[in-house]
Protein backbone atom coordinates (compact mmCIF):
# COMPACT_ATOMS: atom_id res chain seq x y z
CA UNK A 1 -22.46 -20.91 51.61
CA UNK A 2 -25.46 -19.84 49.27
CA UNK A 3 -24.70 -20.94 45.66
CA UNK A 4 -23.23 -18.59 42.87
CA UNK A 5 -25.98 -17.68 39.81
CA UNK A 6 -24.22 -18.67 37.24
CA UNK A 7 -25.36 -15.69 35.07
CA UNK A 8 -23.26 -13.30 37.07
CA UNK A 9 -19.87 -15.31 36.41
CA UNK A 10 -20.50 -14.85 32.26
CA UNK A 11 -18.30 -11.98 31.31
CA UNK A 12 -20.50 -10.88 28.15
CA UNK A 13 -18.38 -8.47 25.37
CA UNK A 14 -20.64 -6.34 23.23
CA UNK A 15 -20.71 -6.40 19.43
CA UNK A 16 -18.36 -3.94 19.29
CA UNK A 17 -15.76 -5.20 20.65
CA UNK A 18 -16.63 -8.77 18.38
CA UNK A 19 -16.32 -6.87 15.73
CA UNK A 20 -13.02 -5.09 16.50
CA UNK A 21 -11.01 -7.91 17.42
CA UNK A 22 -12.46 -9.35 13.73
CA UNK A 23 -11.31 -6.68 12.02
CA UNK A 24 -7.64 -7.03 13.58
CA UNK A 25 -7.64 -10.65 12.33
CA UNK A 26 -8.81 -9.86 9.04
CA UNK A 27 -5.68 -7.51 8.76
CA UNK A 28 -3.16 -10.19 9.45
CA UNK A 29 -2.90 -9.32 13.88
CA UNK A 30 -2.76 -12.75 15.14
CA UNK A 31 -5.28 -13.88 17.27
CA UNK A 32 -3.35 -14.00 20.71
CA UNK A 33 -2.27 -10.37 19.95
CA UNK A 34 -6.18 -9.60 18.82
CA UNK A 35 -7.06 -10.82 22.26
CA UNK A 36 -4.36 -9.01 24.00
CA UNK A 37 -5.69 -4.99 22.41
CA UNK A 38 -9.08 -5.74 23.08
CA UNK A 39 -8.79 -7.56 26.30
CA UNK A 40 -10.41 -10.75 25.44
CA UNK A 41 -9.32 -14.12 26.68
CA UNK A 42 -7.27 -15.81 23.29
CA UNK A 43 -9.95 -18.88 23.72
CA UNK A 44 -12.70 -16.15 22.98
CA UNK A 45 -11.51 -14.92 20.36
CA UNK A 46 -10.72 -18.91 18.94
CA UNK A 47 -14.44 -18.82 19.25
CA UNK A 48 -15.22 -15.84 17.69
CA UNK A 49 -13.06 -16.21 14.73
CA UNK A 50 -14.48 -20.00 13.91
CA UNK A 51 -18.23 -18.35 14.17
CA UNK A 52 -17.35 -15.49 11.62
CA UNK A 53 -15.92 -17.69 8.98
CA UNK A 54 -18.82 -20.11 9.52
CA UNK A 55 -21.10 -17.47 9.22
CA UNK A 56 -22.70 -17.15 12.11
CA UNK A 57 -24.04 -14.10 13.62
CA UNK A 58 -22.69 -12.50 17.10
CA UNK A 59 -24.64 -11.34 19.86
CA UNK A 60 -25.84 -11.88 23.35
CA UNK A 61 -25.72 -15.89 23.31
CA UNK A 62 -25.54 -16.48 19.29
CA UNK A 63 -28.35 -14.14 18.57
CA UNK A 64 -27.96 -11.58 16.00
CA UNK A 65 -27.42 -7.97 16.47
CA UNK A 66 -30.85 -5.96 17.03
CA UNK A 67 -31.62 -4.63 13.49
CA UNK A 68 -32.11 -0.85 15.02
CA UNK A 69 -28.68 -0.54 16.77
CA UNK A 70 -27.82 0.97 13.67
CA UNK A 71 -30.55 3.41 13.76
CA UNK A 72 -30.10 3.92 17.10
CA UNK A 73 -26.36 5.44 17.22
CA UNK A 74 -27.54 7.33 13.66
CA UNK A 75 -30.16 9.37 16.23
CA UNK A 76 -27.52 9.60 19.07
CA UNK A 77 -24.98 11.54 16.49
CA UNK A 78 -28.10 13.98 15.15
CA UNK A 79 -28.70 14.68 19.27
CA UNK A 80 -31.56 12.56 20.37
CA UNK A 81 -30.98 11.22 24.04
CA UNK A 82 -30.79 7.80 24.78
CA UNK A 83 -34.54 7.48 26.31
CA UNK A 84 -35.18 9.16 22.50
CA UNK A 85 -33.18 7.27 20.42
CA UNK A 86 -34.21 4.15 22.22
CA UNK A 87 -37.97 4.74 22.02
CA UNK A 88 -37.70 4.91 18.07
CA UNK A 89 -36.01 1.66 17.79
CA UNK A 90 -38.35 -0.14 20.04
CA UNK A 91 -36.45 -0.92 23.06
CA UNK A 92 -36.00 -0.24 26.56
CA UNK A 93 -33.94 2.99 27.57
CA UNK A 94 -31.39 0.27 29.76
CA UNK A 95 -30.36 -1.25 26.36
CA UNK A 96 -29.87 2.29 25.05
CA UNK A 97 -27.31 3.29 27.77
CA UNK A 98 -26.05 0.32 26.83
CA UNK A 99 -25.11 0.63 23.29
CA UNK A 100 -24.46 4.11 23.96
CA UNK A 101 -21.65 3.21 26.55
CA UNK A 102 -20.27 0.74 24.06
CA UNK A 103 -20.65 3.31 21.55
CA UNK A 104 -18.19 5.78 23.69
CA UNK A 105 -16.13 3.30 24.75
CA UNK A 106 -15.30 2.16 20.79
CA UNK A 107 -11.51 2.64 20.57
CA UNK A 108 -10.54 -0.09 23.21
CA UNK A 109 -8.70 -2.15 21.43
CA UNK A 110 -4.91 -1.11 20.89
CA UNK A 111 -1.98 -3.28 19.67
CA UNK A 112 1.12 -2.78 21.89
């Protein structure tokens, strides 16, 4: 049995999500209901919550988000593809169809 990279077991949420299940806690939604819309373990969201009121930025292991994501989904919305947009903000076109899936896929969280 050939051991498991431990990278590939990390289930890694992007910002937007982070920033959706925020926004339900800030409006009074629990945070096991939070977890529940956006499909987040309750634990992660524990986390998450205790990092935003400390201050800390979110992103891919505690790092903050890239300062032209913003930029990036402003060139998206005037037309520029992602190999465009992603050019402009200085980073690779894999990143791009990243944020630009996460982008798309913004609405995931739903209270039932």
């Amino acid at each position: 049995m050939e051991p498991t990279d431990p990278e590939s077991l990390v289930l890694r949420y992007g910002d937007d999500v982070f920033d959706a299940v925020i926004a339900l806690v800030k409006l009074g939604v629990s945070t096991r209901k939070a977890a529940a819309a956006c499909g987040v373990s309750p634990s992660t969201v524990d986390r998450w919550v205790s990092q935003s009121r400390a201050g800390k930025p979110h992103g891919a292991n505690g790092r903050p988000r890239h300062p032209g994501r913003e930029k990036f989904h402003q060139l998206r919305e005037e037309g520029r593809s992602v190999r465009a947009a992603a050019a402009v903000v200085g980073v690779s076109s894999m990143s791009g169809y990243k944020w630009d899936t996460e982008m798309r896929a913004g609405g995931a969280c739903q209270i039932k």
